[in-house]
PDB file of N, CA and C in Angstrom:
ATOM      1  N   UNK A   1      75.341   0.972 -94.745  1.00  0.00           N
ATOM      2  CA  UNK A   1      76.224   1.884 -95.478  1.00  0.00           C
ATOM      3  C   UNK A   1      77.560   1.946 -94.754  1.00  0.00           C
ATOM      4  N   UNK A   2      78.472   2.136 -95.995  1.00  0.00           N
ATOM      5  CA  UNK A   2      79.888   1.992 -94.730  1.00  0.00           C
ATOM      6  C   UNK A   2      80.375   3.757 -94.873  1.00  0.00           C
ATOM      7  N   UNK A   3      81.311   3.820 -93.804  1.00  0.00           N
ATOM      8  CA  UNK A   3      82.130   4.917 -94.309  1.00  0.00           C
ATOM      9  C   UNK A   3      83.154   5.216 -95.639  1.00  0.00           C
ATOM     10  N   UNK A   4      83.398   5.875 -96.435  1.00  0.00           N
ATOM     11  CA  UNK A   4      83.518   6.263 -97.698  1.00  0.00           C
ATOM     12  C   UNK A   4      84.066   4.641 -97.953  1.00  0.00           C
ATOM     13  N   UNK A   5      83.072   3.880 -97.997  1.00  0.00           N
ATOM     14  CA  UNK A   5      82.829   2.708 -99.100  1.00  0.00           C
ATOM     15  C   UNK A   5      84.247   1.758 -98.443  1.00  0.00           C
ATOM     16  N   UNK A   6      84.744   1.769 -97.448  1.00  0.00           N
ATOM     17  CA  UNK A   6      85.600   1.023 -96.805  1.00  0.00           C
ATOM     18  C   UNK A   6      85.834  -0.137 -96.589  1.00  0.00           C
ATOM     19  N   UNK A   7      85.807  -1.270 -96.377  1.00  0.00           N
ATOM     20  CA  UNK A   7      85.709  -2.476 -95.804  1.00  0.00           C
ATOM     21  C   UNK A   7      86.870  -3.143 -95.092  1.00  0.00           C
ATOM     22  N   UNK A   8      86.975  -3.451 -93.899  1.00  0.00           N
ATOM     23  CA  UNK A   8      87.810  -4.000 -92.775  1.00  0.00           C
ATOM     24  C   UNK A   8      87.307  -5.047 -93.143  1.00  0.00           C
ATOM     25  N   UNK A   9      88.685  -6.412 -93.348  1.00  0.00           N
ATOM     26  CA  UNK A   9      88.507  -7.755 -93.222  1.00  0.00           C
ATOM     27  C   UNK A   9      89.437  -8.026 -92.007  1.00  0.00           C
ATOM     28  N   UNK A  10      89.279  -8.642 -91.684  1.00  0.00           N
ATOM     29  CA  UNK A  10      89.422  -9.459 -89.844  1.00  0.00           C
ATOM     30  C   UNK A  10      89.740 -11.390 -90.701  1.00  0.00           C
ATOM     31  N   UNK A  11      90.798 -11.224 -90.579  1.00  0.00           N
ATOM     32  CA  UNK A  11      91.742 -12.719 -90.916  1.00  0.00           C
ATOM     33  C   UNK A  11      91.891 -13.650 -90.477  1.00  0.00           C
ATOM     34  N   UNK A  12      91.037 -14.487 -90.054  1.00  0.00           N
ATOM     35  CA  UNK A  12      91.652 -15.180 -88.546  1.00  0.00           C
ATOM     36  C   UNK A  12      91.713 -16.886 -88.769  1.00  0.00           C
ATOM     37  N   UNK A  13      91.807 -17.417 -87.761  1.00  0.00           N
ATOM     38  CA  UNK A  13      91.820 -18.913 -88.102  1.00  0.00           C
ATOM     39  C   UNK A  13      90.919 -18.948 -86.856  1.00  0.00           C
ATOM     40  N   UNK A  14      90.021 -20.352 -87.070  1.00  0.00           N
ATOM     41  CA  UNK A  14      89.292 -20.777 -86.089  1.00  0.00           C
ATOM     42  C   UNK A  14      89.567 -21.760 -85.095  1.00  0.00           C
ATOM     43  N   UNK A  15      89.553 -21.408 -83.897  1.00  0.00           N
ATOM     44  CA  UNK A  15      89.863 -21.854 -82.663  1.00  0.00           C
ATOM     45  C   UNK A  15      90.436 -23.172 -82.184  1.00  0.00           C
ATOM     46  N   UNK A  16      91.447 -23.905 -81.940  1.00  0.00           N
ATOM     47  CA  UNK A  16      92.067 -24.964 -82.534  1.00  0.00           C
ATOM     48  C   UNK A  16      93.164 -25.433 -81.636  1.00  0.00           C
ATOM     49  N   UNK A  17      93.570 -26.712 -80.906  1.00  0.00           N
ATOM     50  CA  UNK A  17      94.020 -27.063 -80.165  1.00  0.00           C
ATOM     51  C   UNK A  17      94.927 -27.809 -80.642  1.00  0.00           C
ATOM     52  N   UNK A  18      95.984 -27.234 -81.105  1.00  0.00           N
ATOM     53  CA  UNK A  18      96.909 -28.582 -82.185  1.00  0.00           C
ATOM     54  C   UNK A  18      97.660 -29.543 -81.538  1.00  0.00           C
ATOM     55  N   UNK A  19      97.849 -29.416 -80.009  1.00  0.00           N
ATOM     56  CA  UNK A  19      98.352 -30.701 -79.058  1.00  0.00           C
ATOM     57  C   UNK A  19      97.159 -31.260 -77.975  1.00  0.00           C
ATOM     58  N   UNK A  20      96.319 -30.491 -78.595  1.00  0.00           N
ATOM     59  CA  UNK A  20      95.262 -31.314 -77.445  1.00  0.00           C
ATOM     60  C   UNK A  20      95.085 -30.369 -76.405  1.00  0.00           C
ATOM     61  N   UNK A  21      93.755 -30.503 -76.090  1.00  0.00           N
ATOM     62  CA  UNK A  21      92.912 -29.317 -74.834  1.00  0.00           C
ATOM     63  C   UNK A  21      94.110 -29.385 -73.654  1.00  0.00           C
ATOM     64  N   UNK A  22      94.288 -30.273 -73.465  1.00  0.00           N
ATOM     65  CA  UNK A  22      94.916 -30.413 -71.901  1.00  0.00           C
ATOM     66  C   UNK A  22      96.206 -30.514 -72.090  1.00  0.00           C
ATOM     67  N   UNK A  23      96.833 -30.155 -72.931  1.00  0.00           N
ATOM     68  CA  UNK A  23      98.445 -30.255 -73.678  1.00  0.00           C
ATOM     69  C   UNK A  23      98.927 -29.362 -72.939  1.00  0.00           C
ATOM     70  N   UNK A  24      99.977 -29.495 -72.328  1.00  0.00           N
ATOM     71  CA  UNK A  24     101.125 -28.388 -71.491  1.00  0.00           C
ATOM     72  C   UNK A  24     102.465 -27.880 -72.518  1.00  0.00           C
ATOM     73  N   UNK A  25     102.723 -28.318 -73.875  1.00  0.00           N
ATOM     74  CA  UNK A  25     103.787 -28.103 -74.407  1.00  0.00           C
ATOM     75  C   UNK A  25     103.293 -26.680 -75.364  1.00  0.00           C
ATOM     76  N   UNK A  26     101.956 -26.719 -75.662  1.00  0.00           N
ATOM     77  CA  UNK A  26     102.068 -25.150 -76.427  1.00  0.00           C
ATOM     78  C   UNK A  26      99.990 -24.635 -76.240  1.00  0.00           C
ATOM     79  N   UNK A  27      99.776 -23.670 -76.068  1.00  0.00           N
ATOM     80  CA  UNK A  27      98.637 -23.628 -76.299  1.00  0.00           C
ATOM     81  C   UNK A  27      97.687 -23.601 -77.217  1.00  0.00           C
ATOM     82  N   UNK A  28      96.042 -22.966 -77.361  1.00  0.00           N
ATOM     83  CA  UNK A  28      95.622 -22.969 -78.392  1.00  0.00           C
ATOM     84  C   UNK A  28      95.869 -22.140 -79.683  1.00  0.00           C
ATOM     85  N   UNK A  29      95.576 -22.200 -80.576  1.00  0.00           N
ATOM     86  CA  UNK A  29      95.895 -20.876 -81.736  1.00  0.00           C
ATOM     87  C   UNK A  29      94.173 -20.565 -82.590  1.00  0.00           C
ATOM     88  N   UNK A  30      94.435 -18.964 -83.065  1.00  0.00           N
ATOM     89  CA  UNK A  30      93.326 -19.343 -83.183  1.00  0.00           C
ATOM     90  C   UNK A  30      92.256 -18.105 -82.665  1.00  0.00           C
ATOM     91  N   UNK A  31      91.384 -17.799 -83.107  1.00  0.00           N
ATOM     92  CA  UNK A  31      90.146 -17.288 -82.550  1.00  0.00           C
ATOM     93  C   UNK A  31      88.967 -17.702 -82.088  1.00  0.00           C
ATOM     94  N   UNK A  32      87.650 -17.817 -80.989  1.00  0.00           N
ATOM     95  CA  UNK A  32      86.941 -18.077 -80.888  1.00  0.00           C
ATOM     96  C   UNK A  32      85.696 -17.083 -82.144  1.00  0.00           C
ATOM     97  N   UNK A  33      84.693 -18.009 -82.057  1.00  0.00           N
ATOM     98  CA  UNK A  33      83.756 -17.443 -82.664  1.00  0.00           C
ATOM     99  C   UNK A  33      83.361 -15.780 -82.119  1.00  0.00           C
ATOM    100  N   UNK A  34      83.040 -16.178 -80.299  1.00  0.00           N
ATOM    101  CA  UNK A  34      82.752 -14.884 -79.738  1.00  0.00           C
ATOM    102  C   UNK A  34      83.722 -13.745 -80.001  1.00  0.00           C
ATOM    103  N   UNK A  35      85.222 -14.044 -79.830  1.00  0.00           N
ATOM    104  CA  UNK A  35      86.118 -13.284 -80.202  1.00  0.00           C
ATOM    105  C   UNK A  35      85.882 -12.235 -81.789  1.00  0.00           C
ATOM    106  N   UNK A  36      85.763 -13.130 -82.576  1.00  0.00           N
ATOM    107  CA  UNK A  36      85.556 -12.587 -83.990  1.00  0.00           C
ATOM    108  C   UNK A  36      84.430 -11.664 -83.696  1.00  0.00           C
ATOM    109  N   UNK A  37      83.650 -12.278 -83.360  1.00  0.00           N
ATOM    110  CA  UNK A  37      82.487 -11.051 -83.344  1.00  0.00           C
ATOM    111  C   UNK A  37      82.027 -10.029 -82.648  1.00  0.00           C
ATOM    112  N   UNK A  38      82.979  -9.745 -81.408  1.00  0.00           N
ATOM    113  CA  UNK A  38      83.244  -8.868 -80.140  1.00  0.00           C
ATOM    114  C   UNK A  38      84.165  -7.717 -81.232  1.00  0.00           C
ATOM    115  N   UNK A  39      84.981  -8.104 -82.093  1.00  0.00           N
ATOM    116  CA  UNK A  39      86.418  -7.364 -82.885  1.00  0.00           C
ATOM    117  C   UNK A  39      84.928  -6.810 -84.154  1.00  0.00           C
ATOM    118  N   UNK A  40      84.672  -7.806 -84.264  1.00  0.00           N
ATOM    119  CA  UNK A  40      83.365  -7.495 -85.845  1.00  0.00           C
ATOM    120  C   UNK A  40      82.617  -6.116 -85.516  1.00  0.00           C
ATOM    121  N   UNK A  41      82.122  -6.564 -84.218  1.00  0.00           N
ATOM    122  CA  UNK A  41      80.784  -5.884 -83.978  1.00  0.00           C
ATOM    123  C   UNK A  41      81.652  -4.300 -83.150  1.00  0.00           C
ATOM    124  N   UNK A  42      82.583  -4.159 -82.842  1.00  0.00           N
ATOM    125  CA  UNK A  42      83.029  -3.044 -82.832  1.00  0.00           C
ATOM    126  C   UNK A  42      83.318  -2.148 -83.785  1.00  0.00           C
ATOM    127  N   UNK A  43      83.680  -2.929 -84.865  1.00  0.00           N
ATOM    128  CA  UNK A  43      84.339  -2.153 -86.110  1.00  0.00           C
ATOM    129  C   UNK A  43      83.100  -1.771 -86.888  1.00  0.00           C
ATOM    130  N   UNK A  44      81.689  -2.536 -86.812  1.00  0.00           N
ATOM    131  CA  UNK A  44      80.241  -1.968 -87.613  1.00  0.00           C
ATOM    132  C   UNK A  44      79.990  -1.085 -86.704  1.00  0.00           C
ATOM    133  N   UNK A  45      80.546  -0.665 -85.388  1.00  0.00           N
ATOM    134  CA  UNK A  45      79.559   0.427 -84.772  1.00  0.00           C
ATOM    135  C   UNK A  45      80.541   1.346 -85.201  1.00  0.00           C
ATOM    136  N   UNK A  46      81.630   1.592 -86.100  1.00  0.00           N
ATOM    137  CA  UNK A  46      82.113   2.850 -86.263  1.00  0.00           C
ATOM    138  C   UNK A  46      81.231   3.087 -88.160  1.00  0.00           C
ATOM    139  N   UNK A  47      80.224   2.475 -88.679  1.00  0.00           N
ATOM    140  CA  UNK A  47      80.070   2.200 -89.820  1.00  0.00           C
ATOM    141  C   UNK A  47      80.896   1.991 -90.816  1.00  0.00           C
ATOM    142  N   UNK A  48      81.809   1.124 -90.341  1.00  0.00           N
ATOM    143  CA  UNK A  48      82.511   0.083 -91.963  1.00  0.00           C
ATOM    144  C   UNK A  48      82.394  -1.247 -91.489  1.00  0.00           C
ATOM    145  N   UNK A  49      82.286  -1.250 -93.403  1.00  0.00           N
ATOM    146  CA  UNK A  49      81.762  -2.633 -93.592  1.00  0.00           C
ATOM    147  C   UNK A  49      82.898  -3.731 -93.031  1.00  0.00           C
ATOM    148  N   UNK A  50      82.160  -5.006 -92.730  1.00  0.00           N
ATOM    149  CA  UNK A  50      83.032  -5.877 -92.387  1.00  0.00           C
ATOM    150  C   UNK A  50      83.272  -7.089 -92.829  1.00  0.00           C
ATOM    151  N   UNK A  51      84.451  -7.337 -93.474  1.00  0.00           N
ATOM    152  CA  UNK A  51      84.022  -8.851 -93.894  1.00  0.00           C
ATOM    153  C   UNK A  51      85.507 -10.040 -92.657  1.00  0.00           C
ATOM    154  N   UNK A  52      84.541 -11.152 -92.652  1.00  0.00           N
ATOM    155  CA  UNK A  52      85.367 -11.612 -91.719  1.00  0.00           C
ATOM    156  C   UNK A  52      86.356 -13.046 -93.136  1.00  0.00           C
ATOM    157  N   UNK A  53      87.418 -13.643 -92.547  1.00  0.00           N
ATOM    158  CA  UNK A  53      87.461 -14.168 -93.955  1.00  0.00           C
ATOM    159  C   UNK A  53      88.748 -15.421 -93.289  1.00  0.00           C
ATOM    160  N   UNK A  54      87.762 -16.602 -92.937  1.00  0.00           N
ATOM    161  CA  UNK A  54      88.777 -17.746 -92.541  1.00  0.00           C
ATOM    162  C   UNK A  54      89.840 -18.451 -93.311  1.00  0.00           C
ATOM    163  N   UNK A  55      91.260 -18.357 -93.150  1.00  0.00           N
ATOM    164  CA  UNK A  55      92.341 -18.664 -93.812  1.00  0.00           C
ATOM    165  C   UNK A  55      92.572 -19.861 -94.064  1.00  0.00           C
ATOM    166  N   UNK A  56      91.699 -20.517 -93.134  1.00  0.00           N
ATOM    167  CA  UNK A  56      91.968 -22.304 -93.781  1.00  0.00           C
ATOM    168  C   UNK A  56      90.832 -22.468 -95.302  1.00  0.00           C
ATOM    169  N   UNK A  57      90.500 -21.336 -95.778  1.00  0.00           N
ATOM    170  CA  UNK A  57      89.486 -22.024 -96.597  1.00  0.00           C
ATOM    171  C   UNK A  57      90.145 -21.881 -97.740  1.00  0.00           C
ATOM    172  N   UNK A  58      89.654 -22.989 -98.466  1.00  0.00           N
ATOM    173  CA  UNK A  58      90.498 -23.487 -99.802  1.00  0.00           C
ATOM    174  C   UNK A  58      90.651 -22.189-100.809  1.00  0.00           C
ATOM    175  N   UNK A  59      91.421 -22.025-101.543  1.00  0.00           N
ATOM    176  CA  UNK A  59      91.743 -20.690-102.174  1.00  0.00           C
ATOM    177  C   UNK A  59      92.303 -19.589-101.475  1.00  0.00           C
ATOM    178  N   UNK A  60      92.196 -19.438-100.428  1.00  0.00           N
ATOM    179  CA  UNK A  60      92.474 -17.989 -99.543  1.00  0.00           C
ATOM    180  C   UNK A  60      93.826 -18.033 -99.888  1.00  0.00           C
ATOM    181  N   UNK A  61      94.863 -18.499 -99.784  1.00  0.00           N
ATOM    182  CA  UNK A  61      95.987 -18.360-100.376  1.00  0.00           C
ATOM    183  C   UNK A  61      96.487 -17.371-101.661  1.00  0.00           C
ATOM    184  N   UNK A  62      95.332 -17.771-102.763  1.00  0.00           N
ATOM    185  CA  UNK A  62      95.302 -16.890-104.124  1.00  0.00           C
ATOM    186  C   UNK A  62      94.500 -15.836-104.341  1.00  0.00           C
ATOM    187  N   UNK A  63      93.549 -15.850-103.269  1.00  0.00           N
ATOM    188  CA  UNK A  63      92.721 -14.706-102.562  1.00  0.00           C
ATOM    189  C   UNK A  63      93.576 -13.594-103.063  1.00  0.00           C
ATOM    190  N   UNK A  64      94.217 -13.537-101.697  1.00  0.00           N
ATOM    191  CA  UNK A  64      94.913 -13.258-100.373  1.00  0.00           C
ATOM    192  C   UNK A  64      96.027 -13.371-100.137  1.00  0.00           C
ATOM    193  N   UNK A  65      97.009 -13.179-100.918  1.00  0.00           N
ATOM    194  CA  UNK A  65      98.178 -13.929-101.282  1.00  0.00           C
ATOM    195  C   UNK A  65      99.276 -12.927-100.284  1.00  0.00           C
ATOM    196  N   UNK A  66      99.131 -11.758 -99.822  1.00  0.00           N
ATOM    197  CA  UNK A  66      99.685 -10.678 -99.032  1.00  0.00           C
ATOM    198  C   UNK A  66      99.866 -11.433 -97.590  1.00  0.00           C
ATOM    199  N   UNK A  67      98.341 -11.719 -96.833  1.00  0.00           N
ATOM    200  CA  UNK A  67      98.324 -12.131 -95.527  1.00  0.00           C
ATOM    201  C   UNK A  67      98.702 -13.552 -95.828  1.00  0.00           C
ATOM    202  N   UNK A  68      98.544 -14.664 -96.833  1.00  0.00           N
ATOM    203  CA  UNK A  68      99.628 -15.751 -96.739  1.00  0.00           C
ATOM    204  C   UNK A  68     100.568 -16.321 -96.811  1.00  0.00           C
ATOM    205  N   UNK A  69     101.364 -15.271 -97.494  1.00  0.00           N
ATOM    206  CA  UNK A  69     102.836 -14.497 -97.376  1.00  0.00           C
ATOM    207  C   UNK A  69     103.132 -14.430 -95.344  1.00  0.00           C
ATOM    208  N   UNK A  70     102.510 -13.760 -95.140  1.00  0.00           N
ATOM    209  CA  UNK A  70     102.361 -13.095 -93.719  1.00  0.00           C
ATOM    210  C   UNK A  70     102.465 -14.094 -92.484  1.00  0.00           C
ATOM    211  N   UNK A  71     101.259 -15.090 -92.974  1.00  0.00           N
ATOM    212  CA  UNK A  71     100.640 -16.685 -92.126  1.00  0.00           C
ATOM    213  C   UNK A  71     101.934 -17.503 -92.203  1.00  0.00           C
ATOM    214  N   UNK A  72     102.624 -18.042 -93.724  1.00  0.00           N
ATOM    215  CA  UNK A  72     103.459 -18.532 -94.077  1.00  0.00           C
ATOM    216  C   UNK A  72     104.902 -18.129 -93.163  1.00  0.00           C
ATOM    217  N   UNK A  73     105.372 -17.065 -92.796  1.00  0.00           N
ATOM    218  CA  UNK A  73     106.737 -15.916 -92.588  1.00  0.00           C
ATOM    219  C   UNK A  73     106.577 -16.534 -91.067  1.00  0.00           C
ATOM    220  N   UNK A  74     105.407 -15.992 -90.622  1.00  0.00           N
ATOM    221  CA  UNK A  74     105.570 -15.773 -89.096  1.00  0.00           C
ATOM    222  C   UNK A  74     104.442 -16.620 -88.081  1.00  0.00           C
ATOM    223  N   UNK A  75     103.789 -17.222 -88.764  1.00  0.00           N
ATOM    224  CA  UNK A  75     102.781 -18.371 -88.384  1.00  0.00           C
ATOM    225  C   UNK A  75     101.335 -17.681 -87.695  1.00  0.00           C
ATOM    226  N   UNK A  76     100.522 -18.954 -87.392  1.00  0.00           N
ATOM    227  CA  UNK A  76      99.562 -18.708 -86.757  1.00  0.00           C
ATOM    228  C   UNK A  76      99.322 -18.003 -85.692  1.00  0.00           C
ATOM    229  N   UNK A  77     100.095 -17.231 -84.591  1.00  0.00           N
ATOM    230  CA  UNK A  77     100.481 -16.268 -83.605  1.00  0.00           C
ATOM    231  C   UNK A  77     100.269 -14.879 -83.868  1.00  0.00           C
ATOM    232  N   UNK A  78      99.727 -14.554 -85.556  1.00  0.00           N
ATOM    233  CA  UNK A  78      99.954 -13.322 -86.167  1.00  0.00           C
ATOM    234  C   UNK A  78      98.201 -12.861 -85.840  1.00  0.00           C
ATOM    235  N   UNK A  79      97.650 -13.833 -86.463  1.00  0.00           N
ATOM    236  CA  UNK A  79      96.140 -13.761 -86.460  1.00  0.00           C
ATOM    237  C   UNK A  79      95.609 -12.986 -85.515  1.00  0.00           C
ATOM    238  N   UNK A  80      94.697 -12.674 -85.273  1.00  0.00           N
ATOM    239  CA  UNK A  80      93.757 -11.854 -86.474  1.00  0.00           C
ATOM    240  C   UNK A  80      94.555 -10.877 -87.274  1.00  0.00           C
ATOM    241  N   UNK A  81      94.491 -11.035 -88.566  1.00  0.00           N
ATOM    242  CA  UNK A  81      95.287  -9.783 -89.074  1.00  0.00           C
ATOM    243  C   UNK A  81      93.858  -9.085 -90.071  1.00  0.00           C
ATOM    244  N   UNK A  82      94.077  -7.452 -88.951  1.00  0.00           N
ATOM    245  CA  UNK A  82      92.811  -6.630 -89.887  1.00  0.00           C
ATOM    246  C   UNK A  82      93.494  -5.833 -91.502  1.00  0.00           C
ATOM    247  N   UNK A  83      92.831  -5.967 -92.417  1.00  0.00           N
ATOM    248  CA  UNK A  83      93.389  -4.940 -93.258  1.00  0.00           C
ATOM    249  C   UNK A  83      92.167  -3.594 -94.160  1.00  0.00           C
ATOM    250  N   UNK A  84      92.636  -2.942 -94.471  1.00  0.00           N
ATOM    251  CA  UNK A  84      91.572  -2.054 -95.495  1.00  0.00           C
ATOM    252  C   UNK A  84      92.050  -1.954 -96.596  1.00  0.00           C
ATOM    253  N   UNK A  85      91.808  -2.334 -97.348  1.00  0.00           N
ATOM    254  CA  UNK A  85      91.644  -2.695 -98.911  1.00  0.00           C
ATOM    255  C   UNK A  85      93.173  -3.817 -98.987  1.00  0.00           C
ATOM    256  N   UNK A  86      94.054  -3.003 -99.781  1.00  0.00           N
ATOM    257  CA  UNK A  86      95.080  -4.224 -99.580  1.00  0.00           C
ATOM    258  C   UNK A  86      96.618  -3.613 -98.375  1.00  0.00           C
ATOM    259  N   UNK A  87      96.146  -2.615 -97.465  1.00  0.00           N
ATOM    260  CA  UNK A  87      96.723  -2.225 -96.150  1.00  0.00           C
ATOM    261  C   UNK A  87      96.561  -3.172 -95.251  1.00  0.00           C
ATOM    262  N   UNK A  88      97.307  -3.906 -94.541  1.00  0.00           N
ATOM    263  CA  UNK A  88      97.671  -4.528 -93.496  1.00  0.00           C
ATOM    264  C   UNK A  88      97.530  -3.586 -92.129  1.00  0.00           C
ATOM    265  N   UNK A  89      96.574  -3.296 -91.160  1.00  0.00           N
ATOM    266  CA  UNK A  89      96.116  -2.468 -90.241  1.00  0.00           C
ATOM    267  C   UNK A  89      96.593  -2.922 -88.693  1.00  0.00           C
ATOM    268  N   UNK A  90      96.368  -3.962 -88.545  1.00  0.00           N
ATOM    269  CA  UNK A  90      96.742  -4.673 -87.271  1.00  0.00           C
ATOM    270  C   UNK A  90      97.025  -6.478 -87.490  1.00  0.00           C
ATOM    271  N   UNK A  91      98.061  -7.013 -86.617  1.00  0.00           N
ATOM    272  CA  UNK A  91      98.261  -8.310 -86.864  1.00  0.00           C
ATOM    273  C   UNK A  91      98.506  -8.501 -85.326  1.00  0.00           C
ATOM    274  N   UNK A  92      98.445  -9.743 -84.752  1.00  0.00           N
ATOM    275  CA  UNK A  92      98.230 -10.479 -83.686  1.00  0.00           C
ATOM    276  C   UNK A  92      96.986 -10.482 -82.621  1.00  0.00           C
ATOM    277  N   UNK A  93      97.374 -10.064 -81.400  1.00  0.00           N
ATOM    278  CA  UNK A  93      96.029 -10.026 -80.746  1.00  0.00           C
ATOM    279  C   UNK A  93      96.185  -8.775 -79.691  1.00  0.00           C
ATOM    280  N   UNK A  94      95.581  -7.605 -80.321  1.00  0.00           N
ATOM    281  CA  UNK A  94      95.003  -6.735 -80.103  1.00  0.00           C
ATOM    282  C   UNK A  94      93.712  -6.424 -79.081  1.00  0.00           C
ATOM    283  N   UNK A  95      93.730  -5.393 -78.350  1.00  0.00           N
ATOM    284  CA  UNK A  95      92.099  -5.339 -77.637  1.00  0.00           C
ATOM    285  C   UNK A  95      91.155  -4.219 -78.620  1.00  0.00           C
ATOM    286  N   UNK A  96      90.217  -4.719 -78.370  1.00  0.00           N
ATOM    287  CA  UNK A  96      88.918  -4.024 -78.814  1.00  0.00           C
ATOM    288  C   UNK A  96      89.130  -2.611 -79.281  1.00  0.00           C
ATOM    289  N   UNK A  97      89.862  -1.984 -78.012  1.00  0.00           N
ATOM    290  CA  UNK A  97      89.906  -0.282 -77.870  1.00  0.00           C
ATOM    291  C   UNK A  97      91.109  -0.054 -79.001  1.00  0.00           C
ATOM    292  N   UNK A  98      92.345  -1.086 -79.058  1.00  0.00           N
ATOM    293  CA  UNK A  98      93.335  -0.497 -79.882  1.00  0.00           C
ATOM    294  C   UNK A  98      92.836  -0.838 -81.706  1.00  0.00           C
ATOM    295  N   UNK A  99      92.139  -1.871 -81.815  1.00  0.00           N
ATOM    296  CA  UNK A  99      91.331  -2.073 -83.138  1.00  0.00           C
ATOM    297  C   UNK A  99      90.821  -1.121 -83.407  1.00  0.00           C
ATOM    298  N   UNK A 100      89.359  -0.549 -82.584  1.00  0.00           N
ATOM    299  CA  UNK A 100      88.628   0.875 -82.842  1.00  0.00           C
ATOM    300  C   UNK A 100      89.898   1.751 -83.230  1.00  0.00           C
ATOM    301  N   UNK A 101      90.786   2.158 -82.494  1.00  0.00           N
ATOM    302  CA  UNK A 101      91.022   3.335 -82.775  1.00  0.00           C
ATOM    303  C   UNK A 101      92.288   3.182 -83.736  1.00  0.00           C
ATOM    304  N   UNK A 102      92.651   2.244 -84.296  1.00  0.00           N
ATOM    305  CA  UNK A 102      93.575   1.898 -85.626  1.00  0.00           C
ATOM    306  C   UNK A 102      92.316   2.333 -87.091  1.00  0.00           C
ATOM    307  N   UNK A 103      91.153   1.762 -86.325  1.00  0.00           N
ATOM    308  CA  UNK A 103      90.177   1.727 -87.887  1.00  0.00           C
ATOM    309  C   UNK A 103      89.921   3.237 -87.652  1.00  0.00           C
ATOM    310  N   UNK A 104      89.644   3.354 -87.158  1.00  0.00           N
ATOM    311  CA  UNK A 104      88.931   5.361 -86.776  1.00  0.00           C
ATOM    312  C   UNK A 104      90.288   6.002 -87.743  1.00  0.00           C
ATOM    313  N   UNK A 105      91.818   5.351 -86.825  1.00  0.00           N
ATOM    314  CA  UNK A 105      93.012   6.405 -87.914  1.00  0.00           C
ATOM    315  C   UNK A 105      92.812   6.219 -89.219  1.00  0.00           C
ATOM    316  N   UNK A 106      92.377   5.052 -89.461  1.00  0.00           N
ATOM    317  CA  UNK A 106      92.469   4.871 -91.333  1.00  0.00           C
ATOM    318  C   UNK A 106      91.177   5.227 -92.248  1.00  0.00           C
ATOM    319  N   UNK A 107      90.400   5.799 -91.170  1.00  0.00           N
ATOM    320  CA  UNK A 107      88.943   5.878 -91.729  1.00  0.00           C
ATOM    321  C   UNK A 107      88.538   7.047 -91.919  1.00  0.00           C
ATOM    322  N   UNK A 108      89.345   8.096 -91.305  1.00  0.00           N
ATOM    323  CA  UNK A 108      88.948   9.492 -90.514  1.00  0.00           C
ATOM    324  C   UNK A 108      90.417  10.330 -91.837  1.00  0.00           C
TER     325      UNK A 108
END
């Protein structure tokens, strides 16, 4: 059950080395799996629902057309971007504690 019927989606792209592991000109972009689900599994212990929702997948564009507006503007550096319903909540990379307590403000 979520809190009054809520759902946090968590935006992210998956973990990705676009010059190569050992590349010195830019680093990775991107989320790890563990990452997603360290951000996931915080946001179900406040009870809302969670959906997680990878941006390379075909359609997300027409989905989602707000955060690929967003992806498009300011690039892959933005990710994870959380939202609740069609609110934009947090974008880049955030810790655990400032996620919780962004979802708690919008939930409470």
């Amino acid at each position: 059950m979520s809190v009054n019927n809520k759902v946090v989606r968590i935006f992210t792209i998956p973990l990705q080395y676009p010059c190569g592991t050992n590349s010195s000109c830019c680093g990775p972009i991107g989320q790890s799996e563990e990452e997603i689900m360290s951000i996931s599994d915080a946001i179900k212990n406040l009870g809302v629902e969670v959906e997680v929702q990878n941006t390379m997948d075909k359609g997300f564009a027409e989905k989602y057309p707000s955060v690929a507006k967003l992806l498009n503007s300011f690039g892959p550096g933005i990710v994870p971007v959380l939202s609740i319903g069609d609110e934009i909540i947090s974008m880049g990379v955030p810790t655990i504690e400032e996620i919780v307590q962004v979802v708690k403000e919008k939930i409470l």
